[in-house]
Protein backbone atom coordinates (compact mmCIF):
# COMPACT_ATOMS: atom_id res chain seq x y z
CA UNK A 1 20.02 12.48 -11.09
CA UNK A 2 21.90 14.13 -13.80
CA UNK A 3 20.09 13.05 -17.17
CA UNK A 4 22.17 12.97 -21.09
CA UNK A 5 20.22 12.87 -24.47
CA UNK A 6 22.08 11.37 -27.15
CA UNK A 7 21.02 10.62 -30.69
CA UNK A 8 22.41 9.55 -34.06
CA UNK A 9 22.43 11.25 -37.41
CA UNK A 10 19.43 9.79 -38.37
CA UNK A 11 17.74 11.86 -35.58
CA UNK A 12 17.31 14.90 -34.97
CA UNK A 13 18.60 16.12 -31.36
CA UNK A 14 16.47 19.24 -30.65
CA UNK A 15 16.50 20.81 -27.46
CA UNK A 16 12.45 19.65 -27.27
CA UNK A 17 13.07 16.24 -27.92
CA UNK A 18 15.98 16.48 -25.55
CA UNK A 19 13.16 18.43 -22.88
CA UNK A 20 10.86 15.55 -23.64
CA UNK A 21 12.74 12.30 -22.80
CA UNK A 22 14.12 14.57 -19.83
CA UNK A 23 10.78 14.78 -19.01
CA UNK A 24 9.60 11.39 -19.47
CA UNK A 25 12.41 9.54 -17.18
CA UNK A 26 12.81 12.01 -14.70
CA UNK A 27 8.51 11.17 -14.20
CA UNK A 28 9.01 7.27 -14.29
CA UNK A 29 11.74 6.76 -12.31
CA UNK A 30 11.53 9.65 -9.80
CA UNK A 31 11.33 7.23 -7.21
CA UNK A 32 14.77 6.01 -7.74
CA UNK A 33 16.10 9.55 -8.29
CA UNK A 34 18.41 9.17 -4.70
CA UNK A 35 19.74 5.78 -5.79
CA UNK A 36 20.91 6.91 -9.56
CA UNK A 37 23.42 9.79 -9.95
CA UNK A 38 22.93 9.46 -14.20
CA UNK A 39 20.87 8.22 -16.54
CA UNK A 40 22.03 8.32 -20.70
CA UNK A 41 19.39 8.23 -23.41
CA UNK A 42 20.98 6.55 -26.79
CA UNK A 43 18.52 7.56 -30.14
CA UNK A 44 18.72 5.69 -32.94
CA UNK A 45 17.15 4.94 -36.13
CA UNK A 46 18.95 1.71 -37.10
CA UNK A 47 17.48 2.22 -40.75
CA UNK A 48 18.46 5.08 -41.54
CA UNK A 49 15.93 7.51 -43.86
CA UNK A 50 14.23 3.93 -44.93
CA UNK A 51 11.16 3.41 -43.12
CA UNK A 52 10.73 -0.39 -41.63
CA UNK A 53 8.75 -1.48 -38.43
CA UNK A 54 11.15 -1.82 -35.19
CA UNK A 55 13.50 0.62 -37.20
CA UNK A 56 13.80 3.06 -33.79
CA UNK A 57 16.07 2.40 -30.75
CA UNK A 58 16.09 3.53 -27.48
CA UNK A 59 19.06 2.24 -24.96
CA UNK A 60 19.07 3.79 -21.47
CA UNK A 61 21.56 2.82 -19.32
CA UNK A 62 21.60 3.71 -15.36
CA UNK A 63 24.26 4.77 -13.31
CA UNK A 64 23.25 3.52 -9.66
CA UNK A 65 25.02 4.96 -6.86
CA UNK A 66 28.06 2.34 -6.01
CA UNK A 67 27.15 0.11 -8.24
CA UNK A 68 27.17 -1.44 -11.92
CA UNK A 69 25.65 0.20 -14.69
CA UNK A 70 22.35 -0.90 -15.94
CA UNK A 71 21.44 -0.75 -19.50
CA UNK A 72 17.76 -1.78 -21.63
CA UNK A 73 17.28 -1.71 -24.88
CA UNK A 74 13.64 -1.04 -26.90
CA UNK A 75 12.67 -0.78 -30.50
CA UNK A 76 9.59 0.14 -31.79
CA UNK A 77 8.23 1.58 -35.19
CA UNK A 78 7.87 5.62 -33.50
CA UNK A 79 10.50 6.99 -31.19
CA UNK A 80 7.65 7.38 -28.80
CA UNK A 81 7.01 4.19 -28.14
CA UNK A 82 10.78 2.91 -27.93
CA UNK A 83 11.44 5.72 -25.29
CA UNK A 84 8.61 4.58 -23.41
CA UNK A 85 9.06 0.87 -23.81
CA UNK A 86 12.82 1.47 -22.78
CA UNK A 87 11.67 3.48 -20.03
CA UNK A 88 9.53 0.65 -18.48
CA UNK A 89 12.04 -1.96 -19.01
CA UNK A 90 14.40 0.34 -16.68
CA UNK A 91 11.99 0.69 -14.22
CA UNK A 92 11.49 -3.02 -13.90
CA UNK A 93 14.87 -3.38 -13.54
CA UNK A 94 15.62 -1.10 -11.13
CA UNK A 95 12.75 -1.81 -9.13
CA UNK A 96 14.34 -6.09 -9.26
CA UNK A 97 17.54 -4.56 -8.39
CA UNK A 98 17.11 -2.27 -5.49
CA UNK A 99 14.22 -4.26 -4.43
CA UNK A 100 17.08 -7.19 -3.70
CA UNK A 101 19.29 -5.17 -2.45
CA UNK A 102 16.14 -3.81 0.32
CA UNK A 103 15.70 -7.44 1.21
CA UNK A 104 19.45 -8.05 1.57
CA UNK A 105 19.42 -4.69 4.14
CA UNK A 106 16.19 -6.36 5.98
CA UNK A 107 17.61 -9.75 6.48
CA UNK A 108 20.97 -8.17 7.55
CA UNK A 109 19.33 -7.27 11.34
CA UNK A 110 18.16 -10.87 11.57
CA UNK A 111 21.86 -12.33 11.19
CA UNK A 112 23.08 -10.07 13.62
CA UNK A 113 19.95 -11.01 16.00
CA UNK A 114 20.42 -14.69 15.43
CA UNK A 115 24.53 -14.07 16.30
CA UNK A 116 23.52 -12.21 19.18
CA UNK A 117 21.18 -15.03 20.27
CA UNK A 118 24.18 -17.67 19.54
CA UNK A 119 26.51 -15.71 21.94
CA UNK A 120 23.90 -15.79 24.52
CA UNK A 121 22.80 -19.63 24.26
CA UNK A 122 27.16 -20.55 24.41
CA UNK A 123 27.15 -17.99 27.55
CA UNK A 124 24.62 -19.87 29.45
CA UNK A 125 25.80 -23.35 28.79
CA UNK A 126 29.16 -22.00 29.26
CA UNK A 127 27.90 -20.96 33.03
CA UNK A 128 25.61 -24.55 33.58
CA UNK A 129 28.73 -26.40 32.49
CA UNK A 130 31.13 -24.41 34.76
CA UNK A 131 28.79 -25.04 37.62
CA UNK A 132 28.84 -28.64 36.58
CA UNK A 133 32.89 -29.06 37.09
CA UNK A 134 32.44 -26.76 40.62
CA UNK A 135 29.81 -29.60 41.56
CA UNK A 136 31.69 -32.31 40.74
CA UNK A 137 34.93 -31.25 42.22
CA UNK A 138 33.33 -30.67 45.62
């Protein structure tokens, strides 16, 4: 899972803030680190060098493997807290979205059972109604 920092002018993009968000998805979602081949980080401060509550954005979006992107968005007052609330809105989501896609793989054998089992059931009364006509022709 390749992972991309990016932030805005309003931010500044050091390589430790850069290490630290690295950091922080790569331990959240490490589960899902087969299933994702990137994950981008958008910074932002949407006001700018005035301060204001909910003033800092975070928008990750996911790259799943053969798949649609999926993106969340979080703002909080510190950049802390709308990494981490961004972080755990992407984990939910993933989590919803491969979790459907686990049930989808689970129920698959059971069609294929219940087809099998179909194929059987028109085989025998194929057979009972063959030997049927053979009965009735004697």
């Amino acid at each position: 899972m390749q992972i991309q920092v990016h932030s805005d002018n309003h931010i500044e993009g050091s390589a430790r803030l850069t290490e630290w968000v690295s950091e922080s998805v790569t331990s959240k979602l490490d589960r899902f680190e087969e299933d994702l081949t990137r994950v981008i980080v958008h910074l932002s401060d949407e006001n700018g060098i005035k301060a204001g509550s909910h003033d800092k954005r975070c928008q990750i979006e996911a790259r799943p493997k053969g798949q649609q992107p999926i993106s969340v968005t979080h703002k909080a007052e510190l950049l802390e807290f709308a990494v981490e609330g961004a972080i755990e809105k992407l984990n939910h989501a993933l989590s919803h979205q491969f979790g459907k896609l686990r049930n989808k793989r689970a129920q698959a054998p059971l069609l294929e059972g219940e087809v099998a089992s179909v194929e059987v059931q028109d085989a025998l009364l194929e057979e009972d109604f063959l030997a049927d006509e053979q009965v009735r022709s004697a």
